[in-house]
PDB file of N, CA and C in Angstrom:
ATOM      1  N   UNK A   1      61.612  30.076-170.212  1.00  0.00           N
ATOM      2  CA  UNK A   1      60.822  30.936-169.369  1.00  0.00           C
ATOM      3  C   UNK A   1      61.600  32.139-168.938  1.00  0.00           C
ATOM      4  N   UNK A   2      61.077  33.384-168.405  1.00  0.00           N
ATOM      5  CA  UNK A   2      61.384  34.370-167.944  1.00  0.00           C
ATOM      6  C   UNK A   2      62.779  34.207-167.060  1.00  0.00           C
ATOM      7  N   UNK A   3      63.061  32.920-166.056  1.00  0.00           N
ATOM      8  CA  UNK A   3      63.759  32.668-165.049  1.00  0.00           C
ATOM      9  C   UNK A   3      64.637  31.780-165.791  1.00  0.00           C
ATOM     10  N   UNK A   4      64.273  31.182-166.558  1.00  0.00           N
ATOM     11  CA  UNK A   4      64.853  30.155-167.107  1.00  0.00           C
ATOM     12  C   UNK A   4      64.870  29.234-166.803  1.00  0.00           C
ATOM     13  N   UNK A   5      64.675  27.640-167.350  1.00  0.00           N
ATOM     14  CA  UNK A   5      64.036  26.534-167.216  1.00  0.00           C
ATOM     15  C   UNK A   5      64.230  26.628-165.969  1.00  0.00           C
ATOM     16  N   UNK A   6      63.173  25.835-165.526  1.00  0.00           N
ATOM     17  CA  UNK A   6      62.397  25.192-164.225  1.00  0.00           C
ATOM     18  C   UNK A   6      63.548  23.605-164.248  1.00  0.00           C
ATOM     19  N   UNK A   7      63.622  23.694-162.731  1.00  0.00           N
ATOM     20  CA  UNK A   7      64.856  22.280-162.137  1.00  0.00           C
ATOM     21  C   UNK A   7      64.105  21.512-161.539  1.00  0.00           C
ATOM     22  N   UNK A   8      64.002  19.955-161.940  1.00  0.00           N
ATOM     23  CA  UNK A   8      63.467  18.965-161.009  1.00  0.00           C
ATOM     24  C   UNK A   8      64.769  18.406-160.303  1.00  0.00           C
ATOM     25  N   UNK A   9      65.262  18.838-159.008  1.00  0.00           N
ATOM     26  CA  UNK A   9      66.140  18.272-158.783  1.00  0.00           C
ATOM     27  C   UNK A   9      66.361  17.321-157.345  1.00  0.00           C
ATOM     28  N   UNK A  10      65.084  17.208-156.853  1.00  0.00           N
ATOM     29  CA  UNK A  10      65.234  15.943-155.917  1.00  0.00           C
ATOM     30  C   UNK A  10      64.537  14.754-156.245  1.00  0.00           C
ATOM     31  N   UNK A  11      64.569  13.791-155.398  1.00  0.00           N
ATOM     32  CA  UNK A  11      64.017  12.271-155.658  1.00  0.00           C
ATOM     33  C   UNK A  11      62.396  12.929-155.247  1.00  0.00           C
ATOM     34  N   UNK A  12      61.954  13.531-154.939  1.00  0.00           N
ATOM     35  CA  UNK A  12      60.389  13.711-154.783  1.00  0.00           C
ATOM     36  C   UNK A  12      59.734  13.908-155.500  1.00  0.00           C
ATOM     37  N   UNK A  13      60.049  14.063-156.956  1.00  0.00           N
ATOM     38  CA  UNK A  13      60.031  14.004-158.239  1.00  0.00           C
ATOM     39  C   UNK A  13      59.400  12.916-158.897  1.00  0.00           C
ATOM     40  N   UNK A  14      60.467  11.940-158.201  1.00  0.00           N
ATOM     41  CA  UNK A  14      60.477  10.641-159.143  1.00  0.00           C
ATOM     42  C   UNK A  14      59.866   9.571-157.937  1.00  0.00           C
ATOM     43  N   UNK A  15      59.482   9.973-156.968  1.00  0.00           N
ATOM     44  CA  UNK A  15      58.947   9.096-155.884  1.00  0.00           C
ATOM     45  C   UNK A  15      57.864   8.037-156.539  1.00  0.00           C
ATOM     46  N   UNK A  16      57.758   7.164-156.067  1.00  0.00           N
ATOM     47  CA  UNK A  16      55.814   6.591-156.639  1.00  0.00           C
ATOM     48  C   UNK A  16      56.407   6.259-158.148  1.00  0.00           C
ATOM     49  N   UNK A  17      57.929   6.017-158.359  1.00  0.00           N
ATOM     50  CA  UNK A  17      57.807   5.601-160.073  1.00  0.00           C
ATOM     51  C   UNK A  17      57.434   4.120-160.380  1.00  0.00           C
ATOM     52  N   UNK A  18      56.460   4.084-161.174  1.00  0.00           N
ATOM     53  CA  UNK A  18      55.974   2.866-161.509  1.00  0.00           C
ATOM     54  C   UNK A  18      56.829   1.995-162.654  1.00  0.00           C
ATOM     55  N   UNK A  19      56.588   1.092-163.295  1.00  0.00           N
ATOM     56  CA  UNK A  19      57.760   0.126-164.013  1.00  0.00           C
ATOM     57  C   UNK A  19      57.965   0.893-165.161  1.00  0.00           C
ATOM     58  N   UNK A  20      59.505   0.642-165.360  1.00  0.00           N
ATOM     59  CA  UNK A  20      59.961   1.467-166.734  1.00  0.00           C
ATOM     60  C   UNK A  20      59.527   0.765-168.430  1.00  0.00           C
ATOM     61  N   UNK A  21      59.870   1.463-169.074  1.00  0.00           N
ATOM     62  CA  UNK A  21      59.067   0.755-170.473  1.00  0.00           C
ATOM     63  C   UNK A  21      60.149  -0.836-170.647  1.00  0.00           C
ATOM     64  N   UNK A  22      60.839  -1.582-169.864  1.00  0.00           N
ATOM     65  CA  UNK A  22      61.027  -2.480-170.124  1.00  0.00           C
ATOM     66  C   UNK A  22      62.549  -2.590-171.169  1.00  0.00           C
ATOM     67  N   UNK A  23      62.668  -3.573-171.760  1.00  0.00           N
ATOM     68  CA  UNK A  23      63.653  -3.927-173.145  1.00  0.00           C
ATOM     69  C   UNK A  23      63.655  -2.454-174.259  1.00  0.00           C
ATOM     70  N   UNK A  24      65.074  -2.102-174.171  1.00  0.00           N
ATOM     71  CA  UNK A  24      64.620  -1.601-175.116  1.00  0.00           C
ATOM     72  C   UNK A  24      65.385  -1.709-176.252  1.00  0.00           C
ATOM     73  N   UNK A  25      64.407  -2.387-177.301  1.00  0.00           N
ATOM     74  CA  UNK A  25      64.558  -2.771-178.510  1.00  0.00           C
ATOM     75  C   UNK A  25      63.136  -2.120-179.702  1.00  0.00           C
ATOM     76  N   UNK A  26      63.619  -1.389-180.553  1.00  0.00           N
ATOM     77  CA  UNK A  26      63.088  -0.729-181.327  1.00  0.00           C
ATOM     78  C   UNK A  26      61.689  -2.260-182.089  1.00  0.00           C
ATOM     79  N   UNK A  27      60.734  -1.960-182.118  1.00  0.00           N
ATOM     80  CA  UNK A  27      59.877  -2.845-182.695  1.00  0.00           C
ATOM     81  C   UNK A  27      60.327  -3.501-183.989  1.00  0.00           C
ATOM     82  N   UNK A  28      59.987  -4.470-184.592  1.00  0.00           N
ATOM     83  CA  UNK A  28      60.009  -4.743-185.891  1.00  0.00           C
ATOM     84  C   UNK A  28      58.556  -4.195-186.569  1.00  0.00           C
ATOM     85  N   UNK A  29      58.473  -4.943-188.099  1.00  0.00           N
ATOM     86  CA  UNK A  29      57.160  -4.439-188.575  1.00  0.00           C
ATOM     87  C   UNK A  29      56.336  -5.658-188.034  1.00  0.00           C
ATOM     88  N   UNK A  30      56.302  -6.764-187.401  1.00  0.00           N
ATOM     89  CA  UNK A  30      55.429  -7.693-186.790  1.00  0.00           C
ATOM     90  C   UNK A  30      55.069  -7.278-185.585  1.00  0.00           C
ATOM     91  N   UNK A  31      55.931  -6.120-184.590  1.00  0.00           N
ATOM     92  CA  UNK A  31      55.577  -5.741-183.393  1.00  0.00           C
ATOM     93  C   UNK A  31      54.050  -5.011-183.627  1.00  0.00           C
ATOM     94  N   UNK A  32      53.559  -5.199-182.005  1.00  0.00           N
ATOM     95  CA  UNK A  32      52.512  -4.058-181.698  1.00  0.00           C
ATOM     96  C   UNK A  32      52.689  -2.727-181.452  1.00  0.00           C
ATOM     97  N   UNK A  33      52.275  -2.284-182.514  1.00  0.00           N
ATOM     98  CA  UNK A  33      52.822  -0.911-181.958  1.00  0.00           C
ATOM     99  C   UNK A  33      51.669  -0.433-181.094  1.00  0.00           C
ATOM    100  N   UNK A  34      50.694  -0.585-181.541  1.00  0.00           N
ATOM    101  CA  UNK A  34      49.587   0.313-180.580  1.00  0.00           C
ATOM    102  C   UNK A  34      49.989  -0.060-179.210  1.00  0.00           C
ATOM    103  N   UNK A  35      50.160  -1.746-178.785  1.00  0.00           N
ATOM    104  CA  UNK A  35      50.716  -1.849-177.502  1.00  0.00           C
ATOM    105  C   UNK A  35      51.650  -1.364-176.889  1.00  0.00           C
ATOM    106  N   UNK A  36      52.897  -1.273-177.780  1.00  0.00           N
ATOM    107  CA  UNK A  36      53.753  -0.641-177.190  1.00  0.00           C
ATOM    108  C   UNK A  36      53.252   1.219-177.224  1.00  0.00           C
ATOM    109  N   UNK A  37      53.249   1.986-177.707  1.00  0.00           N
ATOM    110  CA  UNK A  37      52.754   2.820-177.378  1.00  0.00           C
ATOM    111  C   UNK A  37      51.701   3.626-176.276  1.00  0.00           C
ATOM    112  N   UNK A  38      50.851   2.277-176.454  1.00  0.00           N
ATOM    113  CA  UNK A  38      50.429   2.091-174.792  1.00  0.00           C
ATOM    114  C   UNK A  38      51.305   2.385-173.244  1.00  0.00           C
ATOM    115  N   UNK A  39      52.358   1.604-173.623  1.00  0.00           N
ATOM    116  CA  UNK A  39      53.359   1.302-172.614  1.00  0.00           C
ATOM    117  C   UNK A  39      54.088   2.744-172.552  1.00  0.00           C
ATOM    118  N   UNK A  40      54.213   3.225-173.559  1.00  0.00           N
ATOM    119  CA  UNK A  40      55.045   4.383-173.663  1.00  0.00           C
ATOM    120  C   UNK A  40      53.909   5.196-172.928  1.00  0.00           C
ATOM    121  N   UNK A  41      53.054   5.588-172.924  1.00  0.00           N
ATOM    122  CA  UNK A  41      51.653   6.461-172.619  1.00  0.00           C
ATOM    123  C   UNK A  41      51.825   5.861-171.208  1.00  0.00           C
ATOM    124  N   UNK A  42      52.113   4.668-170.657  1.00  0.00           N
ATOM    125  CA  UNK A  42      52.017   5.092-169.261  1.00  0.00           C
ATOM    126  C   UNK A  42      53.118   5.041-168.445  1.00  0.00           C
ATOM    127  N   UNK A  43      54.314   4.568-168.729  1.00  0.00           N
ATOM    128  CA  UNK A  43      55.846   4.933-168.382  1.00  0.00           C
ATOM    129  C   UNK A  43      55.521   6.463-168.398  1.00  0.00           C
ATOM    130  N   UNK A  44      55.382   7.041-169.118  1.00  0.00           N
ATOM    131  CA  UNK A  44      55.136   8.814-169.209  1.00  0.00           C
ATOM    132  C   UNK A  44      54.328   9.492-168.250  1.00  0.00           C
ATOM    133  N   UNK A  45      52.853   8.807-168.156  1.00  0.00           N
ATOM    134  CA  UNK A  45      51.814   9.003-167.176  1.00  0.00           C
ATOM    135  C   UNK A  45      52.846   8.737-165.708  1.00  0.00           C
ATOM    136  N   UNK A  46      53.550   7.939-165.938  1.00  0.00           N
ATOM    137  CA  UNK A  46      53.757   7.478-164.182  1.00  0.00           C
ATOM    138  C   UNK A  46      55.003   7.964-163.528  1.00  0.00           C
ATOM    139  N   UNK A  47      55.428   9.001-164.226  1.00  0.00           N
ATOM    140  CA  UNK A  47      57.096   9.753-164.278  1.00  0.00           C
ATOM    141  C   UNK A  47      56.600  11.008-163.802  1.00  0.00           C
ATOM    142  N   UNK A  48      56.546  11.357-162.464  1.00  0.00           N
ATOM    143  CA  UNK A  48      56.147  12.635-161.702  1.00  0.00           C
ATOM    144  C   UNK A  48      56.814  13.713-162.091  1.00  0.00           C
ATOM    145  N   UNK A  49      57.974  13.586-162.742  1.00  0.00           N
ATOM    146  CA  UNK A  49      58.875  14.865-163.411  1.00  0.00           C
ATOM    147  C   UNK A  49      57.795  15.523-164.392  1.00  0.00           C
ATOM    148  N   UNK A  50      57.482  14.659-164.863  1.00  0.00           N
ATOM    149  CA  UNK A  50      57.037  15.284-166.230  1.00  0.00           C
ATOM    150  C   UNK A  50      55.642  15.942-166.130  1.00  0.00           C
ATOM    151  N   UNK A  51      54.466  14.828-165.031  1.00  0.00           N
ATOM    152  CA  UNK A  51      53.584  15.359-164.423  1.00  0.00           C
ATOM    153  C   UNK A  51      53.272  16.458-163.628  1.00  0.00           C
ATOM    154  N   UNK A  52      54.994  17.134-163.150  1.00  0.00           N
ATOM    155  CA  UNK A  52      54.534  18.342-162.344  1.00  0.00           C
ATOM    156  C   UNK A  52      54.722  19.496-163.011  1.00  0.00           C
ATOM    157  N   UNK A  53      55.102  19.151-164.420  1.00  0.00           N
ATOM    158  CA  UNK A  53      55.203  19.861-165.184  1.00  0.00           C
ATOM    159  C   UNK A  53      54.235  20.256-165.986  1.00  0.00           C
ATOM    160  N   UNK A  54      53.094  19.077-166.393  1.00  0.00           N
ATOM    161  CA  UNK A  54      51.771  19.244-166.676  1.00  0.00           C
ATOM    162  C   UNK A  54      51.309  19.678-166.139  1.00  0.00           C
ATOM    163  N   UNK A  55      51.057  19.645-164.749  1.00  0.00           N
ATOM    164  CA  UNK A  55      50.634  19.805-164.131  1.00  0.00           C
ATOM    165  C   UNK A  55      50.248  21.148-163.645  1.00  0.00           C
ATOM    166  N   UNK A  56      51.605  22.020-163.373  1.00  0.00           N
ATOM    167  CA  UNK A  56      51.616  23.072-163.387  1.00  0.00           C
ATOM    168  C   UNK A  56      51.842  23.924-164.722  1.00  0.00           C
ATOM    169  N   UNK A  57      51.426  23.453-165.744  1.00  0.00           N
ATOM    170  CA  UNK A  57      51.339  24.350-167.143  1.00  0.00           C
ATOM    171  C   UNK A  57      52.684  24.886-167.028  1.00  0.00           C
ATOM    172  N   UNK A  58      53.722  24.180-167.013  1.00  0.00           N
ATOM    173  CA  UNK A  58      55.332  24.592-167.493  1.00  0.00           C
ATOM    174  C   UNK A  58      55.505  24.542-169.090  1.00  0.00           C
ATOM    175  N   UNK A  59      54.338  23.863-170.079  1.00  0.00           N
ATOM    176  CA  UNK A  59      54.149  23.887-171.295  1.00  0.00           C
ATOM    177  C   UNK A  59      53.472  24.885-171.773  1.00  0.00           C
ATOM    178  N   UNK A  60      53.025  25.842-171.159  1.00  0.00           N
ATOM    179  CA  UNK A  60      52.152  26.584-171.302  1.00  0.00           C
ATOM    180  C   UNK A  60      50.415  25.764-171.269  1.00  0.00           C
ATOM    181  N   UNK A  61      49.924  26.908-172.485  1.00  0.00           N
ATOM    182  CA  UNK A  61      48.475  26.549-172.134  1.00  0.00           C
ATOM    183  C   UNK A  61      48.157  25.260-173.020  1.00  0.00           C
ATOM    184  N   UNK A  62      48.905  24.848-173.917  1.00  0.00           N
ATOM    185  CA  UNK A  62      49.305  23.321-174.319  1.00  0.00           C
ATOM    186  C   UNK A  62      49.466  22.384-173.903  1.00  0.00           C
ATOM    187  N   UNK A  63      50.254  22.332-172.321  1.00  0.00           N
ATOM    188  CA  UNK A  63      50.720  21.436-171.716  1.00  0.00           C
ATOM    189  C   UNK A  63      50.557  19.725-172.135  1.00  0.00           C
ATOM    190  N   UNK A  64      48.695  19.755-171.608  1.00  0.00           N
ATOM    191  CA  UNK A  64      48.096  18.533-172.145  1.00  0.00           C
ATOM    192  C   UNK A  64      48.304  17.571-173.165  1.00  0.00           C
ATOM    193  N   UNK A  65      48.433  18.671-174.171  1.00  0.00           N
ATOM    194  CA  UNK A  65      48.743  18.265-175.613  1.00  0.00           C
ATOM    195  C   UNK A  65      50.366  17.924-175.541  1.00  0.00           C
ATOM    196  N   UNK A  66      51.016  18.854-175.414  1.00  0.00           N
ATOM    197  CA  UNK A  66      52.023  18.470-175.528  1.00  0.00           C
ATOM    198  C   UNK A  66      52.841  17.349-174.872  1.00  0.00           C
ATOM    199  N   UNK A  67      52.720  16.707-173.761  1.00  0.00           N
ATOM    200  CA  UNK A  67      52.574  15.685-172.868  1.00  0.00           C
ATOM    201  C   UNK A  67      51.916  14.801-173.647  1.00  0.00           C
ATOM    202  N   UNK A  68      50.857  14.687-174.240  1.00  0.00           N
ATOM    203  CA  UNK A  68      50.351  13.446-175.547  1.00  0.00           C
ATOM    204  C   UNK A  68      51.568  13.139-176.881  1.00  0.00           C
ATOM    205  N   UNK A  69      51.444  15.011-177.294  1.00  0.00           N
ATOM    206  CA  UNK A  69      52.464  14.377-178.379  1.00  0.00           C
ATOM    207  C   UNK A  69      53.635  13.830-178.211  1.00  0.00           C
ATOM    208  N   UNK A  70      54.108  14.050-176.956  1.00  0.00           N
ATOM    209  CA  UNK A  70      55.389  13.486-176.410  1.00  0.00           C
ATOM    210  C   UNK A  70      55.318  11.510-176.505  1.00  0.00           C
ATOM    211  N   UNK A  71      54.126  11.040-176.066  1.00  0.00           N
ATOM    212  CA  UNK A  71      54.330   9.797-176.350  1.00  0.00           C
ATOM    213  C   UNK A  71      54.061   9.143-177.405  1.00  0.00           C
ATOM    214  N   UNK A  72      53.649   9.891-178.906  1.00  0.00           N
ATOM    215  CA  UNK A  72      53.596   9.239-180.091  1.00  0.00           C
ATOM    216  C   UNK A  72      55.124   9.660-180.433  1.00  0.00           C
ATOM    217  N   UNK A  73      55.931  10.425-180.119  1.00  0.00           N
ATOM    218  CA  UNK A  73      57.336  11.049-180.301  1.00  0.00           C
ATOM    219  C   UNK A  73      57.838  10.235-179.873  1.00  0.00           C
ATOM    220  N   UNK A  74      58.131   9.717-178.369  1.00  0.00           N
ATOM    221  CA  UNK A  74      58.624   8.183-177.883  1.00  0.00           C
ATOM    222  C   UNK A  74      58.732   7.184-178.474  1.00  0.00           C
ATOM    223  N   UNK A  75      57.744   6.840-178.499  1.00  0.00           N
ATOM    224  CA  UNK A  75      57.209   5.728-179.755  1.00  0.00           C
ATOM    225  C   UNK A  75      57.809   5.458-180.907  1.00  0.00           C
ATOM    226  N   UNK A  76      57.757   6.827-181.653  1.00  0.00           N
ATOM    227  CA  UNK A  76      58.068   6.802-183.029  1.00  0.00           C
ATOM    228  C   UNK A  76      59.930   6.450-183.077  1.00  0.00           C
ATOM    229  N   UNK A  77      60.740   7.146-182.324  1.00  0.00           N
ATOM    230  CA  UNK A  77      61.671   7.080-182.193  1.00  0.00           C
ATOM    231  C   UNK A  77      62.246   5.921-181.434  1.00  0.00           C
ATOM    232  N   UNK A  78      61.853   4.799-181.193  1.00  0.00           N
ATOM    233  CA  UNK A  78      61.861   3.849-180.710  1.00  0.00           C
ATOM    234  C   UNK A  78      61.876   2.588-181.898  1.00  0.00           C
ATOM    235  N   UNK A  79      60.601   3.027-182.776  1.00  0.00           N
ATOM    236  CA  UNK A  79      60.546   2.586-183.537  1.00  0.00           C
ATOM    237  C   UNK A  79      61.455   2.459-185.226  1.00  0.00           C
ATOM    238  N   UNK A  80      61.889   4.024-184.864  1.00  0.00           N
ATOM    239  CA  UNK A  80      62.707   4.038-186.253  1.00  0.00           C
ATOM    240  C   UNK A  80      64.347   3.815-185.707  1.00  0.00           C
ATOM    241  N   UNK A  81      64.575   4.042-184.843  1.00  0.00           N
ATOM    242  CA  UNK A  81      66.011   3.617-184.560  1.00  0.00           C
ATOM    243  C   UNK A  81      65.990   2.173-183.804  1.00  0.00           C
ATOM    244  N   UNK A  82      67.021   1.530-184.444  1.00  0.00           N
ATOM    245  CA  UNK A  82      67.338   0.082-183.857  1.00  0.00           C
ATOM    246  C   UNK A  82      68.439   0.371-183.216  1.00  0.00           C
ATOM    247  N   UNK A  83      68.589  -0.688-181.870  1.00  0.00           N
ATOM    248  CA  UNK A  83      69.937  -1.127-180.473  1.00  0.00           C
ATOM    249  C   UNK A  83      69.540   0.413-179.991  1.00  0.00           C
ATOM    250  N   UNK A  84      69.088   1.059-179.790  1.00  0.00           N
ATOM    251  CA  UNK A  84      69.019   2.494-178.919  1.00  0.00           C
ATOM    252  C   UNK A  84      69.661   1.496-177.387  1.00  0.00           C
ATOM    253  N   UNK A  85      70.647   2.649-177.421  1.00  0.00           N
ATOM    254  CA  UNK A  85      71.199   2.898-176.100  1.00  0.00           C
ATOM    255  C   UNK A  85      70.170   3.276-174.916  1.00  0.00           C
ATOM    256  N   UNK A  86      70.182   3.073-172.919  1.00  0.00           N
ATOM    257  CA  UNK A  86      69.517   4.091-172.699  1.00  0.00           C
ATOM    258  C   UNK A  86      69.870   5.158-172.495  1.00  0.00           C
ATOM    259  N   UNK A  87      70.977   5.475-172.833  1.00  0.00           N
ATOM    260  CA  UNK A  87      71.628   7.293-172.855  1.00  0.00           C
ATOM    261  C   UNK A  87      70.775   7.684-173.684  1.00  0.00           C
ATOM    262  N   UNK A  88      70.795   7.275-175.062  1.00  0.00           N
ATOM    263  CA  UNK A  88      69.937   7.732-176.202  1.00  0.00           C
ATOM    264  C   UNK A  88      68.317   7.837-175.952  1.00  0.00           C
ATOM    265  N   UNK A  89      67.893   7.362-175.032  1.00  0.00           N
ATOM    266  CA  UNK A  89      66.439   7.558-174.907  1.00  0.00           C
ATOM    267  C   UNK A  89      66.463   8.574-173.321  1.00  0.00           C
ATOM    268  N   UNK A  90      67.261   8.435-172.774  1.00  0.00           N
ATOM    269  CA  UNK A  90      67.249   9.144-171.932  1.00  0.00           C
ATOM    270  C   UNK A  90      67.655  10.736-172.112  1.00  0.00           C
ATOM    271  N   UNK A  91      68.613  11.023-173.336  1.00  0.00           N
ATOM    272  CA  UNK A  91      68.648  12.188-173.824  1.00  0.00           C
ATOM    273  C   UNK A  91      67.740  12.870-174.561  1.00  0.00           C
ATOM    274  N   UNK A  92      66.742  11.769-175.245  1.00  0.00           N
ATOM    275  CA  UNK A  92      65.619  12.434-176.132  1.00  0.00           C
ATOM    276  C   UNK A  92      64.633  12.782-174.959  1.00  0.00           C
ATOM    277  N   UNK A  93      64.028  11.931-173.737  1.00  0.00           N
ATOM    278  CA  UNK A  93      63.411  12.400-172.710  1.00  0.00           C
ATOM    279  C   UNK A  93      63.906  13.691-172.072  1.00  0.00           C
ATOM    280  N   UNK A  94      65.166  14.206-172.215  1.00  0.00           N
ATOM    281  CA  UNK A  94      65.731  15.106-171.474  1.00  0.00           C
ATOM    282  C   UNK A  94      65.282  16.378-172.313  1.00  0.00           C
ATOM    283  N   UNK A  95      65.981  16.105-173.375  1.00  0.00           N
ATOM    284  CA  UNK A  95      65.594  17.027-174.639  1.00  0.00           C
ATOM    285  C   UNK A  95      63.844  17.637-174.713  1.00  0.00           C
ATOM    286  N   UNK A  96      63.121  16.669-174.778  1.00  0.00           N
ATOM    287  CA  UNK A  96      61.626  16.847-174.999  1.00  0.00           C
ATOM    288  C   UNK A  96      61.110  17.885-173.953  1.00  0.00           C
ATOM    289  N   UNK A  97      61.337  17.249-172.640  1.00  0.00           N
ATOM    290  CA  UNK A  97      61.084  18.001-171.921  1.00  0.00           C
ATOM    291  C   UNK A  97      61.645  19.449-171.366  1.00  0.00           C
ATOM    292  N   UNK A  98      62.886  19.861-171.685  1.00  0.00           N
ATOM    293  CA  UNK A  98      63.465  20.750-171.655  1.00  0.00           C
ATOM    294  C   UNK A  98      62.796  21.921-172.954  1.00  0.00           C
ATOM    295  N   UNK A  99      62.651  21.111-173.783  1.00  0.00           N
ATOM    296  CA  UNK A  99      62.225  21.988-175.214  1.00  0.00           C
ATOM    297  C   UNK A  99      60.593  22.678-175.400  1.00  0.00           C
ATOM    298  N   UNK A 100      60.206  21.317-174.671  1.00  0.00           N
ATOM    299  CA  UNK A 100      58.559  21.337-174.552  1.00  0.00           C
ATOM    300  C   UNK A 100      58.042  22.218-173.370  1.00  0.00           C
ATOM    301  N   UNK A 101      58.532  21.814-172.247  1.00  0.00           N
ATOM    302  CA  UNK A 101      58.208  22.710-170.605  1.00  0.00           C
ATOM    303  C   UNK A 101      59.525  22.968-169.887  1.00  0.00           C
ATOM    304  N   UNK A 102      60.047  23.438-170.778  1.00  0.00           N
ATOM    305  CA  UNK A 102      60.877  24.516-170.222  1.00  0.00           C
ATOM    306  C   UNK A 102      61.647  23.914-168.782  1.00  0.00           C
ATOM    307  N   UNK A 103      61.903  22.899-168.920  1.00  0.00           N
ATOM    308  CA  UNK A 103      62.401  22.397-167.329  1.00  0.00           C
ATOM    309  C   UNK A 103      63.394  21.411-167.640  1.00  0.00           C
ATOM    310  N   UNK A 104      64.148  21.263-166.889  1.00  0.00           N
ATOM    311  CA  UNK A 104      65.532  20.038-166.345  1.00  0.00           C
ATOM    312  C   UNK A 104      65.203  19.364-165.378  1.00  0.00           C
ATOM    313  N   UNK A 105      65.115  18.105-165.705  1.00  0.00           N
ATOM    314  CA  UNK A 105      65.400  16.825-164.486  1.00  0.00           C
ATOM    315  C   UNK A 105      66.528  16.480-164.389  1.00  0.00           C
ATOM    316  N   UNK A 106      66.767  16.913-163.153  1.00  0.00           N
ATOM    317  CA  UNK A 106      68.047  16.494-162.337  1.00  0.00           C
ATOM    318  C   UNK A 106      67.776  15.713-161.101  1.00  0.00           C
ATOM    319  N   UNK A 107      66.321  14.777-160.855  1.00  0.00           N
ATOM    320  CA  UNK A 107      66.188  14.036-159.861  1.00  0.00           C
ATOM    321  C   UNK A 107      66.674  12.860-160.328  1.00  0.00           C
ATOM    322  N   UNK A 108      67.591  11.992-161.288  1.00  0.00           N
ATOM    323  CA  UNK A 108      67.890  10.908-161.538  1.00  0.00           C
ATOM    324  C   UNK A 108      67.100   9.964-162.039  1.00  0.00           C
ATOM    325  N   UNK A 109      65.326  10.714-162.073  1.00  0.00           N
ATOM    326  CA  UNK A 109      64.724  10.253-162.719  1.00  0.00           C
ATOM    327  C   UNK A 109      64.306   9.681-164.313  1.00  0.00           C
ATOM    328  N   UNK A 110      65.542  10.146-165.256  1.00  0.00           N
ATOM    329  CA  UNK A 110      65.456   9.757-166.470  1.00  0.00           C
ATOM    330  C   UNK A 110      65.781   8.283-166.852  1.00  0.00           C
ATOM    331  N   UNK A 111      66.848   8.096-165.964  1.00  0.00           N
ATOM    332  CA  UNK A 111      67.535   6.839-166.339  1.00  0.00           C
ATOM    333  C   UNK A 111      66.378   5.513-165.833  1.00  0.00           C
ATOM    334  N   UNK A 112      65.017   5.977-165.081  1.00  0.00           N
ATOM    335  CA  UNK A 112      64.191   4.964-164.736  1.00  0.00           C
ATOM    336  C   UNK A 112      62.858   5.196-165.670  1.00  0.00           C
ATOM    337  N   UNK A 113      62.744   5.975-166.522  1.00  0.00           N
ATOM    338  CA  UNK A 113      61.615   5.749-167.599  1.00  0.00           C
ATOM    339  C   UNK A 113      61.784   4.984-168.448  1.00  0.00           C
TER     340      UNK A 113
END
């Protein structure tokens, strides 16, 4: 952006966070994926960082969309890498959103999605 990324940097951010996606272990080909993807779709939904970012069109006029494609992106990368670290998922969340809406979370909120 003009100012340059947008900072989430207090806990008011991440207030109201609901349960994180759980284990994380990349699916096999017997897993659900639609379920888990589910899960990913609302770990995402329930992460106010990312919502005030939708929220306020920090994605531009995409936002919506882009906030969707973000959780088949979750997903997918979950799925193709096995033992993921949560640094490693917490850097691709960092990444996405930095790339996608232009913003940094610095409320400590990554390490709880």
């Amino acid at each position: 952006g003009a100012g340059g990324p947008r900072r989430c940097r207090n806990r008011a951010c991440s207030e109201g966070f609901g349960p994180a996606l759980g284990v994380m272990a990349a699916l096999d080909g017997t897993g659900d994926r639609t379920l888990f993807t589910e899960g990913v779709r609302s770990a995402l939904e329930a992460w106010p960082a990312l919502q005030v970012a939708v929220e306020n069109g920090f994605g531009g006029a995409y936002s919506q969309q882009k906030a969707a494609w973000m959780v088949t992106a979750v997903a997918e990368y979950f799925h193709d890498n096995v033992n993921l670290e949560s640094e490693e998922v917490e850097d691709l969340l960092a990444d996405l959103v930095y790339n996608e809406f232009d913003t940094v979370v610095e409320d400590g909120s990554l390490s709880e999605v």
